[in-house]
PDB file of N, CA and C in Angstrom:
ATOM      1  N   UNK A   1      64.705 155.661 -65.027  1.00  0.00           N
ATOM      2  CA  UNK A   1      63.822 156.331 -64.070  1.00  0.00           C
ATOM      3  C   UNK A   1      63.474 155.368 -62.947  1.00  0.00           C
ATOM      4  N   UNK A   2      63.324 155.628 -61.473  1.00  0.00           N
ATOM      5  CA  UNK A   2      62.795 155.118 -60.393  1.00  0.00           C
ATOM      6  C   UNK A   2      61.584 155.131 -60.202  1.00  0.00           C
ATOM      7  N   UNK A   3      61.263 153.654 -59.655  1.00  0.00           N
ATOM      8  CA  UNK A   3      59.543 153.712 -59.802  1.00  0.00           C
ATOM      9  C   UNK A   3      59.508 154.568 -58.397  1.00  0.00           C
ATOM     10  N   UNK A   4      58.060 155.214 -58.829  1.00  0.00           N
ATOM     11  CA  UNK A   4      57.442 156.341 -57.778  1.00  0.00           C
ATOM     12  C   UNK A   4      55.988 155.217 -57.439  1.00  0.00           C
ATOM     13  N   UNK A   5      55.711 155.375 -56.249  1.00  0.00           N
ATOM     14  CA  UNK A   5      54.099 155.071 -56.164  1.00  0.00           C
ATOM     15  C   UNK A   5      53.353 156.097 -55.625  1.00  0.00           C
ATOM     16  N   UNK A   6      52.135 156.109 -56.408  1.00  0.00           N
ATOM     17  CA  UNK A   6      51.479 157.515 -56.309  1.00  0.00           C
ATOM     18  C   UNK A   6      50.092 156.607 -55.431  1.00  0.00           C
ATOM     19  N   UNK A   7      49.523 156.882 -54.302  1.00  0.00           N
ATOM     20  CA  UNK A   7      48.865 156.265 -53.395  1.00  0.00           C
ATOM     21  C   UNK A   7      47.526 157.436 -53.136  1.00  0.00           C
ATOM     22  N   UNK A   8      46.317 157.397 -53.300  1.00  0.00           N
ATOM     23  CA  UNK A   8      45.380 157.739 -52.915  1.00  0.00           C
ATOM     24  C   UNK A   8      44.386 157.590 -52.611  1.00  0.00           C
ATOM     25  N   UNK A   9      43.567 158.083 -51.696  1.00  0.00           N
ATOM     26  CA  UNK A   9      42.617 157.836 -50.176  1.00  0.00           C
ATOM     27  C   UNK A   9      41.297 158.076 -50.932  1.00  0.00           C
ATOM     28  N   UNK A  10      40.350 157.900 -51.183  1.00  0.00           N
ATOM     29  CA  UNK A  10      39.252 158.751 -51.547  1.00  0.00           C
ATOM     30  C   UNK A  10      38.767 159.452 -49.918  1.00  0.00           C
ATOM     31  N   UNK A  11      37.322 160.487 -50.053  1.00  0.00           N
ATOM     32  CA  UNK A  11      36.855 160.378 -49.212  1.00  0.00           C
ATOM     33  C   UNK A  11      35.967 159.233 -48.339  1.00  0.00           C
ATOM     34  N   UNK A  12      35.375 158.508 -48.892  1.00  0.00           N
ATOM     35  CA  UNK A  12      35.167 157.025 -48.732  1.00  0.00           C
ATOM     36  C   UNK A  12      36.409 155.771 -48.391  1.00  0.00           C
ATOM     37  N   UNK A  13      37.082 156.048 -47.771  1.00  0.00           N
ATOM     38  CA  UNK A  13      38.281 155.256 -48.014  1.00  0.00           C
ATOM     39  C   UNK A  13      38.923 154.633 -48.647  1.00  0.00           C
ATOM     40  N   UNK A  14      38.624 154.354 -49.846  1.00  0.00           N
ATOM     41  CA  UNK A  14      39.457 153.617 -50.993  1.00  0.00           C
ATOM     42  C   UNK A  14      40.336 154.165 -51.279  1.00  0.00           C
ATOM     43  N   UNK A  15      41.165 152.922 -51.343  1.00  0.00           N
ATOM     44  CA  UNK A  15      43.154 153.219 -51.605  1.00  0.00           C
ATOM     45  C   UNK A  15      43.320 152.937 -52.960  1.00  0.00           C
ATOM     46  N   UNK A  16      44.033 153.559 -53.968  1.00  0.00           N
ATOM     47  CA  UNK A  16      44.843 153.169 -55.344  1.00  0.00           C
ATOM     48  C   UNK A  16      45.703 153.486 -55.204  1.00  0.00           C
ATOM     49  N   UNK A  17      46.749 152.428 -55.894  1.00  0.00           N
ATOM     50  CA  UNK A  17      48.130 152.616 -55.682  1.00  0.00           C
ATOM     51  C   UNK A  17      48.806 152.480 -57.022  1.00  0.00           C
ATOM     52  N   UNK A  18      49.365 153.444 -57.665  1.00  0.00           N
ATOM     53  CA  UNK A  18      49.465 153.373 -59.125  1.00  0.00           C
ATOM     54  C   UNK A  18      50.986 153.522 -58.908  1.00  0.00           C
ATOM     55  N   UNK A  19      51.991 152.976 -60.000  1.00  0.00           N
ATOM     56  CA  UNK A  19      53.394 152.303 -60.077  1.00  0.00           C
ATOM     57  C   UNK A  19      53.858 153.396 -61.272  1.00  0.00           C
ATOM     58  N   UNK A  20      54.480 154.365 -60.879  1.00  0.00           N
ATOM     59  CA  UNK A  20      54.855 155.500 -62.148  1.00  0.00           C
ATOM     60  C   UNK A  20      56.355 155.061 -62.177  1.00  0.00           C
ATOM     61  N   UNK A  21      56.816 154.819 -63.732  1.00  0.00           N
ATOM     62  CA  UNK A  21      58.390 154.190 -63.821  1.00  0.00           C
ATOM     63  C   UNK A  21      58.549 153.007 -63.969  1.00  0.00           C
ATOM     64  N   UNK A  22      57.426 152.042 -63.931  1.00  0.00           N
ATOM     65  CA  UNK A  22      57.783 150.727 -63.615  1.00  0.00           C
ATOM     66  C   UNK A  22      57.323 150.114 -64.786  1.00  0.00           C
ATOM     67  N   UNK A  23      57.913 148.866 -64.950  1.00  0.00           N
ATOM     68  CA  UNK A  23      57.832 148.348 -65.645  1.00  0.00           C
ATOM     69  C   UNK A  23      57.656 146.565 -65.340  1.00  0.00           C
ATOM     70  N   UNK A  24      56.814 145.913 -66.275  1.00  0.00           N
ATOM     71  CA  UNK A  24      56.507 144.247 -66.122  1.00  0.00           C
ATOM     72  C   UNK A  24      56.514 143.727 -64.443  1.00  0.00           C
ATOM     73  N   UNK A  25      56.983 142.901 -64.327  1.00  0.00           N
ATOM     74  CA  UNK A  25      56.708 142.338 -62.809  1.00  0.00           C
ATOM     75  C   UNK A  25      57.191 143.233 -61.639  1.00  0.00           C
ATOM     76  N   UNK A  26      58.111 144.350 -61.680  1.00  0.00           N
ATOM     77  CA  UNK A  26      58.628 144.907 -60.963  1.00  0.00           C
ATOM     78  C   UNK A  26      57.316 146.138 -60.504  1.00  0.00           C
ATOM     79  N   UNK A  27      56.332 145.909 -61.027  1.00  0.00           N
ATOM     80  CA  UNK A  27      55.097 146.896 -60.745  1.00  0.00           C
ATOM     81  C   UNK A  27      54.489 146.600 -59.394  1.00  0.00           C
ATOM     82  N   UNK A  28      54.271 144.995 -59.705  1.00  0.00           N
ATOM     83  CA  UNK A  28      53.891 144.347 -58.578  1.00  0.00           C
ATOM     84  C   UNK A  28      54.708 143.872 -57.331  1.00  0.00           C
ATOM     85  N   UNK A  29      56.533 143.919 -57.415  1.00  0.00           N
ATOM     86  CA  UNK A  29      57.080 143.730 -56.744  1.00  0.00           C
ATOM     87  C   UNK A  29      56.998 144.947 -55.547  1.00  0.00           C
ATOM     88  N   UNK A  30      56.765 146.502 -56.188  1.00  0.00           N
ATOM     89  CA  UNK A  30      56.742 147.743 -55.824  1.00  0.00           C
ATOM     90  C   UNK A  30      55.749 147.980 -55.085  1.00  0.00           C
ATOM     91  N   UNK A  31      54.384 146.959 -55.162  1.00  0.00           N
ATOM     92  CA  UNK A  31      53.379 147.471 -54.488  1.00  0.00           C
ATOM     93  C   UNK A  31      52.714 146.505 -53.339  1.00  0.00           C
ATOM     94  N   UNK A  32      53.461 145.345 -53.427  1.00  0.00           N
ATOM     95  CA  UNK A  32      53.423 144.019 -52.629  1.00  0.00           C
ATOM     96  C   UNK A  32      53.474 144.101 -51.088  1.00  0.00           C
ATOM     97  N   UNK A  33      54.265 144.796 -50.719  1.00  0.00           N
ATOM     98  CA  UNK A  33      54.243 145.513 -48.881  1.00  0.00           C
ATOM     99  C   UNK A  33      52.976 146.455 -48.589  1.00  0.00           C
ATOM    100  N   UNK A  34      52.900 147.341 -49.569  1.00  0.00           N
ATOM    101  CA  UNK A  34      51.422 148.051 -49.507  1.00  0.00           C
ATOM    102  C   UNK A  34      50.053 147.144 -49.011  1.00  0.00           C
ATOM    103  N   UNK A  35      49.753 146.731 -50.286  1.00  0.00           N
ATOM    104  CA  UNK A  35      48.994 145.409 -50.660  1.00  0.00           C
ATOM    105  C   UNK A  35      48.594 144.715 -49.826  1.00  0.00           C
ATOM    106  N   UNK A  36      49.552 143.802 -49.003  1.00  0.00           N
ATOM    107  CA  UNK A  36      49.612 143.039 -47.740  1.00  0.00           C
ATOM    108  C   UNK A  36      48.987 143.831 -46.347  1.00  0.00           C
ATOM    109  N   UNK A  37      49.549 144.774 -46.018  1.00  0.00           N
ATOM    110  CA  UNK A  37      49.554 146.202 -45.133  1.00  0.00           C
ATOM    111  C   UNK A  37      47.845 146.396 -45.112  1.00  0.00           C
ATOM    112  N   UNK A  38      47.559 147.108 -46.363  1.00  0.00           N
ATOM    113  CA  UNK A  38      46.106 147.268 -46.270  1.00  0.00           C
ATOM    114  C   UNK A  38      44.930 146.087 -46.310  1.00  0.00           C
ATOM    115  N   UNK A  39      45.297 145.225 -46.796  1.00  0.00           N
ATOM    116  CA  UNK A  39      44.096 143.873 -47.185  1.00  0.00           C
ATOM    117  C   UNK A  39      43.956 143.481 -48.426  1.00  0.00           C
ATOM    118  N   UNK A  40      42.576 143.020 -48.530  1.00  0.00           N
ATOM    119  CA  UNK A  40      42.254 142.305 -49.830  1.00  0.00           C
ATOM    120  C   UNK A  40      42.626 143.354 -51.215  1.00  0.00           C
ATOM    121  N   UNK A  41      42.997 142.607 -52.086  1.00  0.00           N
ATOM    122  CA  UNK A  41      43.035 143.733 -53.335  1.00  0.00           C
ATOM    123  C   UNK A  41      41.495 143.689 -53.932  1.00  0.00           C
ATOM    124  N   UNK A  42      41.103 144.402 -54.289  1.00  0.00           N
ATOM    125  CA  UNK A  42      39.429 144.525 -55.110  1.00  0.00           C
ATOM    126  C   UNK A  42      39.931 144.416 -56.390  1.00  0.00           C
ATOM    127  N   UNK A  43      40.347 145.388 -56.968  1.00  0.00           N
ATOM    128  CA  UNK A  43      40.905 145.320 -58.064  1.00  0.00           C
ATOM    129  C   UNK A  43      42.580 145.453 -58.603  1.00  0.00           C
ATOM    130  N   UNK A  44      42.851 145.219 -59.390  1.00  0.00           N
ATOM    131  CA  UNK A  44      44.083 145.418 -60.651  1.00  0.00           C
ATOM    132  C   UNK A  44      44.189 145.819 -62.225  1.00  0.00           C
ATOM    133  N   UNK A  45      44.502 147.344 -62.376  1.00  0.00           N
ATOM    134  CA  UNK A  45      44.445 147.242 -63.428  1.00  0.00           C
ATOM    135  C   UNK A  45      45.564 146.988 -64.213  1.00  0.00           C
ATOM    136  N   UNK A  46      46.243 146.902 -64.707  1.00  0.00           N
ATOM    137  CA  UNK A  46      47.879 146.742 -65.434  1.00  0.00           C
ATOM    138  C   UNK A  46      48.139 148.069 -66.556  1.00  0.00           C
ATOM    139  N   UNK A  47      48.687 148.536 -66.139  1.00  0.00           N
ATOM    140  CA  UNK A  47      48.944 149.941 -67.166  1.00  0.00           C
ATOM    141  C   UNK A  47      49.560 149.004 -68.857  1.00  0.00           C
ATOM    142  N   UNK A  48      49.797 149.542 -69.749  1.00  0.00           N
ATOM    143  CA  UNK A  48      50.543 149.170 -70.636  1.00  0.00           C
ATOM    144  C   UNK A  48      51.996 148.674 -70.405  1.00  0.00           C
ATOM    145  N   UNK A  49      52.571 150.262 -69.478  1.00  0.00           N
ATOM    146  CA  UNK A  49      54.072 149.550 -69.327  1.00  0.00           C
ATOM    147  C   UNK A  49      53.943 147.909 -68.485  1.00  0.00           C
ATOM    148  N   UNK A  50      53.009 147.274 -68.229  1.00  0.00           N
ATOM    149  CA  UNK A  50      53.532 146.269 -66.933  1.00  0.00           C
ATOM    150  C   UNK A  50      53.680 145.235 -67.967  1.00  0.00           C
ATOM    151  N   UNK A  51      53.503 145.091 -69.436  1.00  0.00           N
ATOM    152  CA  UNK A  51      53.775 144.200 -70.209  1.00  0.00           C
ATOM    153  C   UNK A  51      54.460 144.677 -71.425  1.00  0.00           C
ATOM    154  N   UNK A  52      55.592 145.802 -70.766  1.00  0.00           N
ATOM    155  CA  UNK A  52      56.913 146.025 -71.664  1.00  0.00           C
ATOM    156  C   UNK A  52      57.836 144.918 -70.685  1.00  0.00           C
ATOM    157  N   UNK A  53      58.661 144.548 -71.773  1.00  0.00           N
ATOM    158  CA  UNK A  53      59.919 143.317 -70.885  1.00  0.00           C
ATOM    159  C   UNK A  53      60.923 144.723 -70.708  1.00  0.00           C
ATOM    160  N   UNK A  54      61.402 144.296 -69.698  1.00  0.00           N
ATOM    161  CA  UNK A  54      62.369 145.516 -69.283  1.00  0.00           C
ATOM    162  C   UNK A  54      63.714 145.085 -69.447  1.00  0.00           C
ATOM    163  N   UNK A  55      64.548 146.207 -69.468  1.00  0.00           N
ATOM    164  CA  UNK A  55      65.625 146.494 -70.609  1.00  0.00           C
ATOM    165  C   UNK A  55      66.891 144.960 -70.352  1.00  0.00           C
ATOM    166  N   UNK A  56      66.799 144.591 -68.945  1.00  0.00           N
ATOM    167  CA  UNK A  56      67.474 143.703 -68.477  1.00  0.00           C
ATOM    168  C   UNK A  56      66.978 142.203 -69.361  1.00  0.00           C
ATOM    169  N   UNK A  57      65.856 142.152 -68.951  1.00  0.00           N
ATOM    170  CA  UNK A  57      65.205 141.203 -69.701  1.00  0.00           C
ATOM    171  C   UNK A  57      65.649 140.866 -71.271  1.00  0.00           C
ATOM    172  N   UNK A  58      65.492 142.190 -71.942  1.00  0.00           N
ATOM    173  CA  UNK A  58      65.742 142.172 -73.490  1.00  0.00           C
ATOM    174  C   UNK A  58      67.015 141.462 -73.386  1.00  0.00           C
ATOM    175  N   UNK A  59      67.828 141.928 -72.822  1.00  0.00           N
ATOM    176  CA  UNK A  59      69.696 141.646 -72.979  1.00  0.00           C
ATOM    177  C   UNK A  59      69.820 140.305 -73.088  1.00  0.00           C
ATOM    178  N   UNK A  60      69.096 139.721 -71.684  1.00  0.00           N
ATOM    179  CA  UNK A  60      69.223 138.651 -71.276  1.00  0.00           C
ATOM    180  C   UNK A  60      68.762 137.780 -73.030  1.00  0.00           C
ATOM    181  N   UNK A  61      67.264 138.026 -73.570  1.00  0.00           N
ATOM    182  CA  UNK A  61      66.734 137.032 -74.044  1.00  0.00           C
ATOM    183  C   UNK A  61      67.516 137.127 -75.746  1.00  0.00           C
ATOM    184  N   UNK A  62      68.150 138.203 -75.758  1.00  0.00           N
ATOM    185  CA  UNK A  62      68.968 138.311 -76.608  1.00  0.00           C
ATOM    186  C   UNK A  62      70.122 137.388 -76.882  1.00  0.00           C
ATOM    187  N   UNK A  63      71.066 137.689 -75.253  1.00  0.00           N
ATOM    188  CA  UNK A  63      72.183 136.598 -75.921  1.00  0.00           C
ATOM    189  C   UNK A  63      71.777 135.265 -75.421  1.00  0.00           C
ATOM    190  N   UNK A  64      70.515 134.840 -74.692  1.00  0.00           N
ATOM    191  CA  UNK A  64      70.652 133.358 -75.557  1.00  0.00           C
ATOM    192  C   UNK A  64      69.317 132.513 -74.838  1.00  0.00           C
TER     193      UNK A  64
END
């Protein structure tokens, strides 16, 4: 699956930018142009998937 970013405004202006598909560092690679674009980050939360190792990873730490 392709990460999607799902981005929303409140009426107050606050931005969240949530990483659907993604997985471990590639969450933050996905949202890094955003991020920059708007300003300071306030917060981060890390979903569960952002500390699954992704499938490349496994292979890798597998053969060696």
């Amino acid at each position: 699956m392709d990460e999607t970013l799902k981005i929303t405004v409140s009426p107050k202006g606050r931005v969240s930018v949530e990483v659907i598909g993604g997985r471990g560092e590639s969450c933050l690679d996905a949202t890094r142009a955003i991020e920059e674009a708007l300003g300071d980050v306030v917060e981060r939360r890390k979903k569960p998937e952002f500390y699954q190792v992704t499938t490349n990873a496994q292979q890798n730490v597998k053969r060696g």
